[in-house]
C-alpha atoms as a PDB file:
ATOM      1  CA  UNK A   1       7.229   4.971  10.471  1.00  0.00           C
ATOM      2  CA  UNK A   2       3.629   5.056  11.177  1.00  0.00           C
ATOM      3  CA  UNK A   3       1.119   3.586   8.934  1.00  0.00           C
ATOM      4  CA  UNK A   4      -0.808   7.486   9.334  1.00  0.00           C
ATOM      5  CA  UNK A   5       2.174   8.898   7.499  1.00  0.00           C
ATOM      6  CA  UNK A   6       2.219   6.325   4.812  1.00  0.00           C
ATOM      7  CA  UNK A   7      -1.195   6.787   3.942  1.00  0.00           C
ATOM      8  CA  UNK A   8      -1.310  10.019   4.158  1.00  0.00           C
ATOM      9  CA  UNK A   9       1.990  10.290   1.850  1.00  0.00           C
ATOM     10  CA  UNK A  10      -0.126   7.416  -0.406  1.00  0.00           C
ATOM     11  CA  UNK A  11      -2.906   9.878  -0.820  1.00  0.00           C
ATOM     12  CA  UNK A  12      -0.661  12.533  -1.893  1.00  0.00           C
ATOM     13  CA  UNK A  13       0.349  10.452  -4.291  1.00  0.00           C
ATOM     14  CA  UNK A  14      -2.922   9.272  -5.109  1.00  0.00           C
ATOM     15  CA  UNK A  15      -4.951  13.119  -5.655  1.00  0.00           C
ATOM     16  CA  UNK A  16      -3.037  14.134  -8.647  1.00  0.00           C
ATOM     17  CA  UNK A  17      -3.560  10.832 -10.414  1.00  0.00           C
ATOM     18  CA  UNK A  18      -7.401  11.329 -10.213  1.00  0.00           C
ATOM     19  CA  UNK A  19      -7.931  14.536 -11.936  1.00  0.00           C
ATOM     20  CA  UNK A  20      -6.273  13.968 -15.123  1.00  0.00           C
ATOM     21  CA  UNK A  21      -7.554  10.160 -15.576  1.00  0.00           C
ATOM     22  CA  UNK A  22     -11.038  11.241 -14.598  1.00  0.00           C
ATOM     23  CA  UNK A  23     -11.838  11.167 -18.807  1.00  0.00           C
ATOM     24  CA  UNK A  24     -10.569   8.472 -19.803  1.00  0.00           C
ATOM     25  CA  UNK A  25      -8.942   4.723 -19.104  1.00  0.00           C
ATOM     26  CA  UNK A  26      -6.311   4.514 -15.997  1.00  0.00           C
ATOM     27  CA  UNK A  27      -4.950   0.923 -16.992  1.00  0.00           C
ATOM     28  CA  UNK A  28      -1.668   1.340 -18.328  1.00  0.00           C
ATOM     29  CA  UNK A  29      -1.757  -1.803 -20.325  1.00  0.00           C
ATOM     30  CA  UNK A  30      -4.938  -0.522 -22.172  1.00  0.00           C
ATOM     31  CA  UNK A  31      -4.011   3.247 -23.895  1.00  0.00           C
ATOM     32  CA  UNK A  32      -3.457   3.560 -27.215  1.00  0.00           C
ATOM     33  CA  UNK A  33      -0.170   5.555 -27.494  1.00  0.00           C
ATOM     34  CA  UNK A  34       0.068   7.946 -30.448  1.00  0.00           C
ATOM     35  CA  UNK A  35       3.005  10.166 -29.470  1.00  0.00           C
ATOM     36  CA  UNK A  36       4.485  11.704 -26.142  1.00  0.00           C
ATOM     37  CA  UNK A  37       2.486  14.530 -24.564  1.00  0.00           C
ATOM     38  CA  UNK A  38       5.680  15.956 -23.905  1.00  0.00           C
ATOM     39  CA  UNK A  39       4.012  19.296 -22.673  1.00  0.00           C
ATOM     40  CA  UNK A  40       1.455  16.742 -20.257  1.00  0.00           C
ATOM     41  CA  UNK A  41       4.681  15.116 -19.201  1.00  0.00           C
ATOM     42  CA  UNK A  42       7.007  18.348 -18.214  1.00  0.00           C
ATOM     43  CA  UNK A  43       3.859  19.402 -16.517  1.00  0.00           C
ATOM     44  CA  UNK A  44       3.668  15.802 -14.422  1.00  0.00           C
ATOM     45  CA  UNK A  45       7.669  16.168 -13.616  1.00  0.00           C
ATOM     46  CA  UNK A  46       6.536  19.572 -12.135  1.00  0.00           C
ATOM     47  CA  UNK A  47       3.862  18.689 -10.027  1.00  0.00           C
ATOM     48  CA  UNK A  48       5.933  15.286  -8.483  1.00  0.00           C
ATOM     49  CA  UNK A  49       8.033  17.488  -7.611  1.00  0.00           C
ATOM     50  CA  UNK A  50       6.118  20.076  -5.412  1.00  0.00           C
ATOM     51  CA  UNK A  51       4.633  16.999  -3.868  1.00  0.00           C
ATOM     52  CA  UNK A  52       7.850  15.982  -2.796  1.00  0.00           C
ATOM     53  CA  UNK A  53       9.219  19.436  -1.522  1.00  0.00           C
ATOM     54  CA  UNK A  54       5.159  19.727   0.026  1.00  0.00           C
ATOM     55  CA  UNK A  55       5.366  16.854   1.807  1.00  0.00           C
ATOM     56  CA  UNK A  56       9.018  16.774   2.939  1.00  0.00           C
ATOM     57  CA  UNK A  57       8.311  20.356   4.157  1.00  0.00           C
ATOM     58  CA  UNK A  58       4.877  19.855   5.726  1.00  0.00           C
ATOM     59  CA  UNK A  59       5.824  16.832   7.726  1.00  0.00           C
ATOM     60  CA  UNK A  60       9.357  18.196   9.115  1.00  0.00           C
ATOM     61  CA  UNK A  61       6.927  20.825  10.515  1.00  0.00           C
ATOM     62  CA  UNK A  62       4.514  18.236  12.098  1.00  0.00           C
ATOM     63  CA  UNK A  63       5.559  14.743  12.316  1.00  0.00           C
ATOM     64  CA  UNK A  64       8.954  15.323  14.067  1.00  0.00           C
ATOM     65  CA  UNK A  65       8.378  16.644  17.581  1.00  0.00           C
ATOM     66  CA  UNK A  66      12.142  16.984  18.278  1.00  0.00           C
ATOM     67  CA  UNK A  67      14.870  19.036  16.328  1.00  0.00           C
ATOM     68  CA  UNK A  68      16.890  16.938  13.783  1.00  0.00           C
ATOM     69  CA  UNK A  69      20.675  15.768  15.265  1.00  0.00           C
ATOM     70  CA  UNK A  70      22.987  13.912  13.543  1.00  0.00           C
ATOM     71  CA  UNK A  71      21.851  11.097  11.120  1.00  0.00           C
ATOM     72  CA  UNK A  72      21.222   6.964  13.142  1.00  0.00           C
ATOM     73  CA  UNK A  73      20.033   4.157  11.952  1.00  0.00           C
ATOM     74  CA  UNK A  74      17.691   1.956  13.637  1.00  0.00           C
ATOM     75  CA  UNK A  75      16.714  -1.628  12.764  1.00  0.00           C
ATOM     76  CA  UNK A  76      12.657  -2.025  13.653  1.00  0.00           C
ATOM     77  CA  UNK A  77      12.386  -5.294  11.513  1.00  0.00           C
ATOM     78  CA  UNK A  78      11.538  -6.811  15.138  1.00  0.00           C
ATOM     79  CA  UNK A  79       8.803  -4.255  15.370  1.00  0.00           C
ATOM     80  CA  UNK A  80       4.931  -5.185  15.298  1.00  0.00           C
ATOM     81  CA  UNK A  81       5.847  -8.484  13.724  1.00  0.00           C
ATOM     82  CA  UNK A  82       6.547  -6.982  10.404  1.00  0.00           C
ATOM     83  CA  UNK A  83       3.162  -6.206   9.499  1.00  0.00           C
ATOM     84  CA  UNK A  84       4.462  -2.193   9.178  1.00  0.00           C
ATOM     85  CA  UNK A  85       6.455  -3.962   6.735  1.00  0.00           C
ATOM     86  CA  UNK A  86       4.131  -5.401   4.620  1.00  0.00           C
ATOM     87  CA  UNK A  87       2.400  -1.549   5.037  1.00  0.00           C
ATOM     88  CA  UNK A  88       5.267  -0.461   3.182  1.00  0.00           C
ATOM     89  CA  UNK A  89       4.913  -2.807   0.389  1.00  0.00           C
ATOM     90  CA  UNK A  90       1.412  -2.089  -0.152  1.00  0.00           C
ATOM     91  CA  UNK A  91       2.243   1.967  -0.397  1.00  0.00           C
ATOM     92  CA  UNK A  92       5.050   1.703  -2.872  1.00  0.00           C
ATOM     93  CA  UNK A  93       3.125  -0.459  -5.007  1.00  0.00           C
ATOM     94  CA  UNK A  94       0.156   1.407  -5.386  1.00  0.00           C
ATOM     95  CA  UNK A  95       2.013   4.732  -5.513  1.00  0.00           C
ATOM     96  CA  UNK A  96       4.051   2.732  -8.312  1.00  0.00           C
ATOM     97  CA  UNK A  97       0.636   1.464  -9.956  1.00  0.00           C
ATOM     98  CA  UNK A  98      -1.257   4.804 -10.110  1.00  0.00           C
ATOM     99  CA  UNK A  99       1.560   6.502 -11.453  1.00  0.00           C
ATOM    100  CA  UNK A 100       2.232   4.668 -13.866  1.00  0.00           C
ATOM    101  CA  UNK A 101      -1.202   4.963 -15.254  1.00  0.00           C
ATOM    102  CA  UNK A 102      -0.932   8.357 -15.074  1.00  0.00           C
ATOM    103  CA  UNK A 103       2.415   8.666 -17.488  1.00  0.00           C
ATOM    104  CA  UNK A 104       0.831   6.199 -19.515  1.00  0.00           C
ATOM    105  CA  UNK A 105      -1.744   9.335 -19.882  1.00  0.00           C
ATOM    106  CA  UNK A 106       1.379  11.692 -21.404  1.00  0.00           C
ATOM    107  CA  UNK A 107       1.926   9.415 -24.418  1.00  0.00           C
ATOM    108  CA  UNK A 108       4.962   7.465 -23.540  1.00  0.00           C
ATOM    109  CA  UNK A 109       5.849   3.549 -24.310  1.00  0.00           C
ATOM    110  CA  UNK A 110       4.517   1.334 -21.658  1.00  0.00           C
ATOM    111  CA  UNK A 111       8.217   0.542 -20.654  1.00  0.00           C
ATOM    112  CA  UNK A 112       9.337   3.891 -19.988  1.00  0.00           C
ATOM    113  CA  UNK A 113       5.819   4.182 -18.127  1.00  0.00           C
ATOM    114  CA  UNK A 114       6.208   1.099 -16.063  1.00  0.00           C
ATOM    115  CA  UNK A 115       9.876   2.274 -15.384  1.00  0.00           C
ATOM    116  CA  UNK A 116       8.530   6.087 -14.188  1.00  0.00           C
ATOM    117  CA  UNK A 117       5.807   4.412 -11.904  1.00  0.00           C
ATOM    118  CA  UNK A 118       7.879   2.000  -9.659  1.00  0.00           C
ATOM    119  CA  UNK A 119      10.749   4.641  -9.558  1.00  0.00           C
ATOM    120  CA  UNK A 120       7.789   7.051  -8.521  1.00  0.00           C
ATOM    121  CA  UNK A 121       6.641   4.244  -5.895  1.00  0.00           C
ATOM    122  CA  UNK A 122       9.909   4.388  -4.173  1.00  0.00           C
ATOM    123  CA  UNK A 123      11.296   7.593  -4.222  1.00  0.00           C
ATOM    124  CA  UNK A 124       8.458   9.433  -3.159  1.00  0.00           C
ATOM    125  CA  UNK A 125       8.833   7.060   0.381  1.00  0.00           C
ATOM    126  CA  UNK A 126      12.621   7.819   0.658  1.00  0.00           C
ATOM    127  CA  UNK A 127      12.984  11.032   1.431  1.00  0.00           C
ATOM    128  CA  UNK A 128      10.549  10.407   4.695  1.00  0.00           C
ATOM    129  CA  UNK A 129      12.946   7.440   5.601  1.00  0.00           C
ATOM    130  CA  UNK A 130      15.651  10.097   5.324  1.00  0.00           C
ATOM    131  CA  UNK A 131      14.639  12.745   7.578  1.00  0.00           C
ATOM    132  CA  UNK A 132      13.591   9.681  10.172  1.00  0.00           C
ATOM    133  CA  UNK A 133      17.233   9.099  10.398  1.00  0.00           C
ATOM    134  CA  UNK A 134      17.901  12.656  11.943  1.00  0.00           C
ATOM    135  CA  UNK A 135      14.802  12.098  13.859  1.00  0.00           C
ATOM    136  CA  UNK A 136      16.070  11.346  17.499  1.00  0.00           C
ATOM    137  CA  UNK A 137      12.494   9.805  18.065  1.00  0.00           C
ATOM    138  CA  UNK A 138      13.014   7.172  14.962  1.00  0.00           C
ATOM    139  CA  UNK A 139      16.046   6.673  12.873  1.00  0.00           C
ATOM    140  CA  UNK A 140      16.711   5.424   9.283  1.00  0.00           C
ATOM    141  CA  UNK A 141      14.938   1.918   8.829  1.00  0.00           C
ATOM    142  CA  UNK A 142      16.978  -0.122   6.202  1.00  0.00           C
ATOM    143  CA  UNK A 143      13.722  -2.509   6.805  1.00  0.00           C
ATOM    144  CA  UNK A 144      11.617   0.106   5.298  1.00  0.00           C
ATOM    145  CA  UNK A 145      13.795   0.643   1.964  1.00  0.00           C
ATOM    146  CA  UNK A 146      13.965  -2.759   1.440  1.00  0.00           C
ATOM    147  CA  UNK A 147      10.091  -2.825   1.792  1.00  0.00           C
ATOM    148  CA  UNK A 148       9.538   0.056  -0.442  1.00  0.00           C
ATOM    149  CA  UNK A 149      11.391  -1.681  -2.705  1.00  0.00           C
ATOM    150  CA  UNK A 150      10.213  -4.791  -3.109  1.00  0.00           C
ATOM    151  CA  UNK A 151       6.299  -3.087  -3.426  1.00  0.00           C
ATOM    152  CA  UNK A 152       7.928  -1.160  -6.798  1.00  0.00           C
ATOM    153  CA  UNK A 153       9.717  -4.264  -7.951  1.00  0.00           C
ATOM    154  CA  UNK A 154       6.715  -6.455  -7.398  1.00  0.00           C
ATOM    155  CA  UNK A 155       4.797  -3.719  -9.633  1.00  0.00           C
ATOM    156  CA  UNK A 156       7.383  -3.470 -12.180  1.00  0.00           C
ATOM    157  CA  UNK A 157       8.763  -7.034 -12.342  1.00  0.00           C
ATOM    158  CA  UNK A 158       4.872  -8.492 -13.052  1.00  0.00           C
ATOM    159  CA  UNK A 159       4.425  -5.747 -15.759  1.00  0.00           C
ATOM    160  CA  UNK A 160       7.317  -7.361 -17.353  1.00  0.00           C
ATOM    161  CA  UNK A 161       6.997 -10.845 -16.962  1.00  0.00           C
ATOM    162  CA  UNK A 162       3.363 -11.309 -17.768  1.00  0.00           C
ATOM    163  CA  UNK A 163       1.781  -8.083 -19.020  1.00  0.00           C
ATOM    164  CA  UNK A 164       0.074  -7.800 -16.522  1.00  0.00           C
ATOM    165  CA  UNK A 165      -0.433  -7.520 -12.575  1.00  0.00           C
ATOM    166  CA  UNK A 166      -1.865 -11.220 -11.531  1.00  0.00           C
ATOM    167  CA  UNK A 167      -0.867 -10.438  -7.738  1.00  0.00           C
ATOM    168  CA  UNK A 168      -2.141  -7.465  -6.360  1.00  0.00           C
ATOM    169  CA  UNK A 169      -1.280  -6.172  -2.641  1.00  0.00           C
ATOM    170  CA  UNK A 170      -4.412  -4.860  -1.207  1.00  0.00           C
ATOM    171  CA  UNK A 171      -5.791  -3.708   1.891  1.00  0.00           C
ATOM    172  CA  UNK A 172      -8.380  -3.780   4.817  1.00  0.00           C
ATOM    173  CA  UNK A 173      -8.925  -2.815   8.238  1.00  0.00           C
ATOM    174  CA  UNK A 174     -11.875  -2.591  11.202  1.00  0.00           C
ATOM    175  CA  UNK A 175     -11.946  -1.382  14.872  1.00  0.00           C
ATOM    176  CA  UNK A 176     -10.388  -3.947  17.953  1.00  0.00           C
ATOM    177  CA  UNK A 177     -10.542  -3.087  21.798  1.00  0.00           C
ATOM    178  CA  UNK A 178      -6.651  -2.879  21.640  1.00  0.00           C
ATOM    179  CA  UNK A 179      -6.693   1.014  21.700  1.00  0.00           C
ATOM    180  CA  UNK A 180      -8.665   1.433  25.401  1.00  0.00           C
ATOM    181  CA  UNK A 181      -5.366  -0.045  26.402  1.00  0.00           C
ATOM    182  CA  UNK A 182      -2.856   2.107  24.815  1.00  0.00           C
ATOM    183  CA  UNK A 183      -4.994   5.224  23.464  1.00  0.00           C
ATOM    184  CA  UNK A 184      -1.510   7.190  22.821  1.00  0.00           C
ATOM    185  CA  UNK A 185      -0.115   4.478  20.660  1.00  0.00           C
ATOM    186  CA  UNK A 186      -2.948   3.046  18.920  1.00  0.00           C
ATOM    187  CA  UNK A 187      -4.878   6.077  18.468  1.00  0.00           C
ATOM    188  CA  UNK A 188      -7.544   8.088  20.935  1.00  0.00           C
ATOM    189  CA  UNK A 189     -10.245   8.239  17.865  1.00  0.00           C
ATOM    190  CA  UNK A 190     -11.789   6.233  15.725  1.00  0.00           C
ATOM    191  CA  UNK A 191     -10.649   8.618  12.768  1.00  0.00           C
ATOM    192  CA  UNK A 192      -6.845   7.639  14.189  1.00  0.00           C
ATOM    193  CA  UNK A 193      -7.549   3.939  15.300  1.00  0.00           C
ATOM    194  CA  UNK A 194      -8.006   2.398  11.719  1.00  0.00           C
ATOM    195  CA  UNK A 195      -4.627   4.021  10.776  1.00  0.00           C
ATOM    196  CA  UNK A 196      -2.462   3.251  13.416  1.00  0.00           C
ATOM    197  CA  UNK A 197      -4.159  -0.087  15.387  1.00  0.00           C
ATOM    198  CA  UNK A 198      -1.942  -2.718  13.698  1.00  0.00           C
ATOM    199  CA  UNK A 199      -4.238  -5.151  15.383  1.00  0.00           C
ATOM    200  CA  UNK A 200      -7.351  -4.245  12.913  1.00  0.00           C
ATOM    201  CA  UNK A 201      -5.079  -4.270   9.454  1.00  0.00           C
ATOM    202  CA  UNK A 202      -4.733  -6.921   7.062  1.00  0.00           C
ATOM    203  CA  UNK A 203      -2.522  -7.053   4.229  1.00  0.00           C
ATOM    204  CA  UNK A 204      -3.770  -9.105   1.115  1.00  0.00           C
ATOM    205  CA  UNK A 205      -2.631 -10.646  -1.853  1.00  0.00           C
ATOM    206  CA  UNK A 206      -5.170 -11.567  -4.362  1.00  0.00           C
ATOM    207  CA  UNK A 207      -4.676 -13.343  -7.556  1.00  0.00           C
ATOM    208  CA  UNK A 208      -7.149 -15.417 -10.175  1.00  0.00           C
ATOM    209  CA  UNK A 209      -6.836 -18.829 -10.825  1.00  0.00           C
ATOM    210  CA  UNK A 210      -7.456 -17.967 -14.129  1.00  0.00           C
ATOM    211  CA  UNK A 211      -4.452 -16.209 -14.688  1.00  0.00           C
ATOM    212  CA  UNK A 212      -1.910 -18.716 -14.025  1.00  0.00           C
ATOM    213  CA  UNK A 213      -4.581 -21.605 -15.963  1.00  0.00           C
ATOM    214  CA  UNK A 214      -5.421 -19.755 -18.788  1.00  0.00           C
ATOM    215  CA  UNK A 215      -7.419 -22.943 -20.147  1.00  0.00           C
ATOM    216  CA  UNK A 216      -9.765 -22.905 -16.476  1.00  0.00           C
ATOM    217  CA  UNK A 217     -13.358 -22.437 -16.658  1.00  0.00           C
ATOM    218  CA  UNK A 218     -12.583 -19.680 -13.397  1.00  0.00           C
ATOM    219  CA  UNK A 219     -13.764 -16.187 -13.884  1.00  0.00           C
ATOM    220  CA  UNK A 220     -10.908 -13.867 -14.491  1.00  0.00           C
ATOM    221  CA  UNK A 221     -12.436 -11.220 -11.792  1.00  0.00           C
ATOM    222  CA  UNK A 222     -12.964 -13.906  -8.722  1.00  0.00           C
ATOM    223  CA  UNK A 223      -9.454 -13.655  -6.952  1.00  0.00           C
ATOM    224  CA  UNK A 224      -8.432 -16.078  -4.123  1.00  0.00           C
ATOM    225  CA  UNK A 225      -7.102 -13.657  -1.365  1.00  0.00           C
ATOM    226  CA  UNK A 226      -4.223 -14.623   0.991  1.00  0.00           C
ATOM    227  CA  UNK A 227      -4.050 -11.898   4.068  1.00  0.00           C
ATOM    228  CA  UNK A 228      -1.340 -11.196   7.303  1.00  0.00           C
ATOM    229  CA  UNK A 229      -2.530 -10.014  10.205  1.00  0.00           C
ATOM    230  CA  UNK A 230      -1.547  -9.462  14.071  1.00  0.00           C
ATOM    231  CA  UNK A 231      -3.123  -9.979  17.357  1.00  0.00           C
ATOM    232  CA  UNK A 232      -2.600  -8.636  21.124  1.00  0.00           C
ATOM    233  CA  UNK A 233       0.285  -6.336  20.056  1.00  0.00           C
ATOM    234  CA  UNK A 234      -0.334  -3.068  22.414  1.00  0.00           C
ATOM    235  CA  UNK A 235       3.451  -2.138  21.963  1.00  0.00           C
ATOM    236  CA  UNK A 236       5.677  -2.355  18.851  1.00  0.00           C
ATOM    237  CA  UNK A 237       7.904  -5.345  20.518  1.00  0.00           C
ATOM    238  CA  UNK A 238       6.537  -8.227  21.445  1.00  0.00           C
ATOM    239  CA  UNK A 239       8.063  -8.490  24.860  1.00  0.00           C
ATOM    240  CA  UNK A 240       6.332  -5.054  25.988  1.00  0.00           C
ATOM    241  CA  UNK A 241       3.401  -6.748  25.207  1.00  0.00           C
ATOM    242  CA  UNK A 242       3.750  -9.596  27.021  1.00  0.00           C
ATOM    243  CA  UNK A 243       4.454  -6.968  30.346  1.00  0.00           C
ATOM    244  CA  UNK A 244       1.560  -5.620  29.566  1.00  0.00           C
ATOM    245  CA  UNK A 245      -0.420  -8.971  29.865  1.00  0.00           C
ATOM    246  CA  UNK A 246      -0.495  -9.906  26.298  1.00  0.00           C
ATOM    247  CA  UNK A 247      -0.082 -12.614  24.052  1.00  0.00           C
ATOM    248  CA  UNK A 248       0.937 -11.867  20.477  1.00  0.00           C
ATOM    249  CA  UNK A 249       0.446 -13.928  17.637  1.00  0.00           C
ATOM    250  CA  UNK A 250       0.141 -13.602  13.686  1.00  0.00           C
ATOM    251  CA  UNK A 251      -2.765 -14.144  11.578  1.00  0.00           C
ATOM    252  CA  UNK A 252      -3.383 -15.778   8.388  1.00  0.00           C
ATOM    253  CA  UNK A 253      -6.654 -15.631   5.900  1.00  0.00           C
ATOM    254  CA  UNK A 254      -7.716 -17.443   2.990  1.00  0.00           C
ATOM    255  CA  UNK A 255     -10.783 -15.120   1.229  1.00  0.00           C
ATOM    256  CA  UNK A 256     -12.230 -14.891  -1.710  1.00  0.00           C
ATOM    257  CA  UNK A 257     -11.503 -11.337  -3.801  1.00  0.00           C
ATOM    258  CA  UNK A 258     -12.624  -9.096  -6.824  1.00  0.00           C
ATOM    259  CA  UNK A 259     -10.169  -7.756  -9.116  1.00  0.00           C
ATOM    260  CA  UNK A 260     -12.687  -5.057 -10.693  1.00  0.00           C
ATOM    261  CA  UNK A 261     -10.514  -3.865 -13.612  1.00  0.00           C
ATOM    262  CA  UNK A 262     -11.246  -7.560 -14.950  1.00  0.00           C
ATOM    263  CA  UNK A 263     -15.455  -6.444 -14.747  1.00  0.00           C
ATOM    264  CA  UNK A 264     -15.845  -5.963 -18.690  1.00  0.00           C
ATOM    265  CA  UNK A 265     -18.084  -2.324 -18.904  1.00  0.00           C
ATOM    266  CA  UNK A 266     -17.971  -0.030 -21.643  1.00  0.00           C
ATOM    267  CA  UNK A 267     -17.946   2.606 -18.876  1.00  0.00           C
ATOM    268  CA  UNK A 268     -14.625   4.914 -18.437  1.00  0.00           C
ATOM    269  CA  UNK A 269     -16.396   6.273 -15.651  1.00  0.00           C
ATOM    270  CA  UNK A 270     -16.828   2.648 -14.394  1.00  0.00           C
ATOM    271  CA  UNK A 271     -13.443   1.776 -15.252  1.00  0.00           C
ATOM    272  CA  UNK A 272     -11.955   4.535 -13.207  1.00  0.00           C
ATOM    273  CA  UNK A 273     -13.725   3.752  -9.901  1.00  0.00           C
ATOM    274  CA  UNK A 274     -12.677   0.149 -10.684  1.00  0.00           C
ATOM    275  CA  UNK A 275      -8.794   0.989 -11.015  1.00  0.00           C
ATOM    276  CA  UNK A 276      -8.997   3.218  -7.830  1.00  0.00           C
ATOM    277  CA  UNK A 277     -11.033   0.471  -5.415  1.00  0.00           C
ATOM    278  CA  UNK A 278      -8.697  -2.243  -6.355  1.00  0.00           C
ATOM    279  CA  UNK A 279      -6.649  -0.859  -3.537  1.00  0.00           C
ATOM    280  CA  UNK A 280      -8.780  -2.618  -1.342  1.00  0.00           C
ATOM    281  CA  UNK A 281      -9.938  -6.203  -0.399  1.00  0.00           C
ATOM    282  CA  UNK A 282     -13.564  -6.423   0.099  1.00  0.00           C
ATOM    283  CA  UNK A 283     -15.400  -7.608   2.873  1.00  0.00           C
ATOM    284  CA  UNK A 284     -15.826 -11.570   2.623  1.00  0.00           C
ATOM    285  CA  UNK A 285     -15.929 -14.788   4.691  1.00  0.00           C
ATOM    286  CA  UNK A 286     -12.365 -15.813   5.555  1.00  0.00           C
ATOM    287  CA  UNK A 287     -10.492 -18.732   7.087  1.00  0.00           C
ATOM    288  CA  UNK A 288      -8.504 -17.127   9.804  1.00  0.00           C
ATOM    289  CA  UNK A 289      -4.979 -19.724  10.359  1.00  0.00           C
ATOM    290  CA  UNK A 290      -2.838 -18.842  13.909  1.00  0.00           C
ATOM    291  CA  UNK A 291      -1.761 -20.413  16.945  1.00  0.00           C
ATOM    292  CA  UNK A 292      -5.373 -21.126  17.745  1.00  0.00           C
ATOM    293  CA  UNK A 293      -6.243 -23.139  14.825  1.00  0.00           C
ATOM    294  CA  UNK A 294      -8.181 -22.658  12.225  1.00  0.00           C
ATOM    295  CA  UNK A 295     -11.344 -20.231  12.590  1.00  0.00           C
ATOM    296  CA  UNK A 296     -13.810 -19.611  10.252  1.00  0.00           C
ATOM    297  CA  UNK A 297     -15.059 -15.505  10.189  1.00  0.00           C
ATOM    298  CA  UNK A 298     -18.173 -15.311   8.360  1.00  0.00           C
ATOM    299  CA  UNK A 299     -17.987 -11.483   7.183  1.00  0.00           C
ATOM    300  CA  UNK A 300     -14.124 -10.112   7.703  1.00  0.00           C
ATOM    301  CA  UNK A 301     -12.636  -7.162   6.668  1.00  0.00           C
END
């Protein structure tokens, strides 16, 4: 599936969180439960699932050019060098993170929250993987549920084991050449080239120091950042590329990170933005590891 559908099925996800945290703390680990909001809670149930029957609906209508036939599967785990992969990850644990915030909201323990968030962070994926699989343009990815659910285990299995999320998936991206060559595939705009030029996205996972040497003199916010990326993939296999003229390889970074939700502020306001741009790696010097050695990218994002 393409990364524009996951992120725009992320941001559904996403706009109902915002609204209702908007007053007060999103980290889930932070609330102060008195009782269940079980009127809050209903309310949530209600609105997941519109979303789902929304988004199912809208994107039969628009995403699938073809009418649906009888149910394949298809195994793309050779595709784009798994970084689509990775994508899927990154989705199902944010979905899974910002959810879980949000339940934390009605008044329920921080299990049962936990629990509702990752089961949000993969479920609200599956039903797209479904109607692929009567797609005759894509068919059901087994690599993709396995993807979406390791991103809601990885959520729910560090809430359990150490209170708290020390690895965090993020995200960046920026503009390559690539899509002159195949405008169809890798988008004819700049508005469609960040979300569907592999090429230009990097996957992250940052984590303190501090958090695994709780006696270190390392700031809890200053993350070390390890990113996947790809290079010279104009076609989803890597022999089409090489037809084409190509040479594709995969990336590796070492950066340096902020985990904002560690920024002490007395803000909610603050807090908020802070939960919400933890999504995202920021822009920093990296040391860029592939078949070319090791290169050294001053600014990278």
């Amino acid at each position: 599936m393409s990364l524009l559908r996951k992120v725009l099925l992320f941001i559904l996800g996403s706009l109902w969180v915002i609204p209702v945290s908007a007053s007060s703390q999103t980290d889930p680990d932070s609330i102060e439960v008195v009782r269940p909001n079980y009127r809050l809670l209903h309310g949530m149930f209600a609105v997941q699932s519109v979303l789902y029957v929304g988004s199912l609906y809208g994107l039969s209508k628009t995403w699938y050019n073809n009418p649906f036939t009888n149910f394949t599967v298809a195994d793309d785990t050779h595709e784009w060098k798994q970084i689509d992969k990775v994508g899927h990850l990154y989705t199902s644990y944010q979905i899974s993170r910002h959810t879980a915030a949000l339940y934390r909201k009605t008044g329920v323990s921080r299990k049962q929250a936990i629990l509702y968030g990752a089961i949000s962070g993969f479920f609200f994926q599956t039903p797209i993987e479904i109607l692929d699989g009567f797609s005759p343009d894509y068919g059901f990815s087994p690599g993709d549920m396995v993807a979406n659910l390791t991103g809601s285990v990885l959520f729910v299995g560090q809430s359990f084991l150490w209170d708290e999320q020390r690895i965090q998936p993020k995200f960046s991206t920026h503009f390559t050449n690539y899509a002159r060559v195949r405008p169809e595939l890798l988008g004819n705009s700049k508005s469609e080239q960040w979300l569907k030029d592999y090429n230009g996205q990097t996957y992250w996972f940052s984590f303190s120091p501090r958090s695994f040497l709780p006696g270190s003199k390392w700031p809890k916010w200053l993350c070390l950042s390890v990113g996947y990326g790809i290079e010279n993939m104009v076609a989803a296999e890597t022999s089409k590329s090489v037809e084409i003229g190509y040479e594709p390889y995969r990336q590796y970074y070492l950066s340096l990170d902020i985990d904002f939700t560690k920024i002490k502020t007395r803000s909610k306001f603050v807090k908020n933005i802070a939960f919400m741009v933890n999504t995202l790696k920021i822009p920093a010097p990296a040391f860029e590891f592939s078949k070319n050695g090791v290169n050294f990218r001053p600014f990278y994002f």
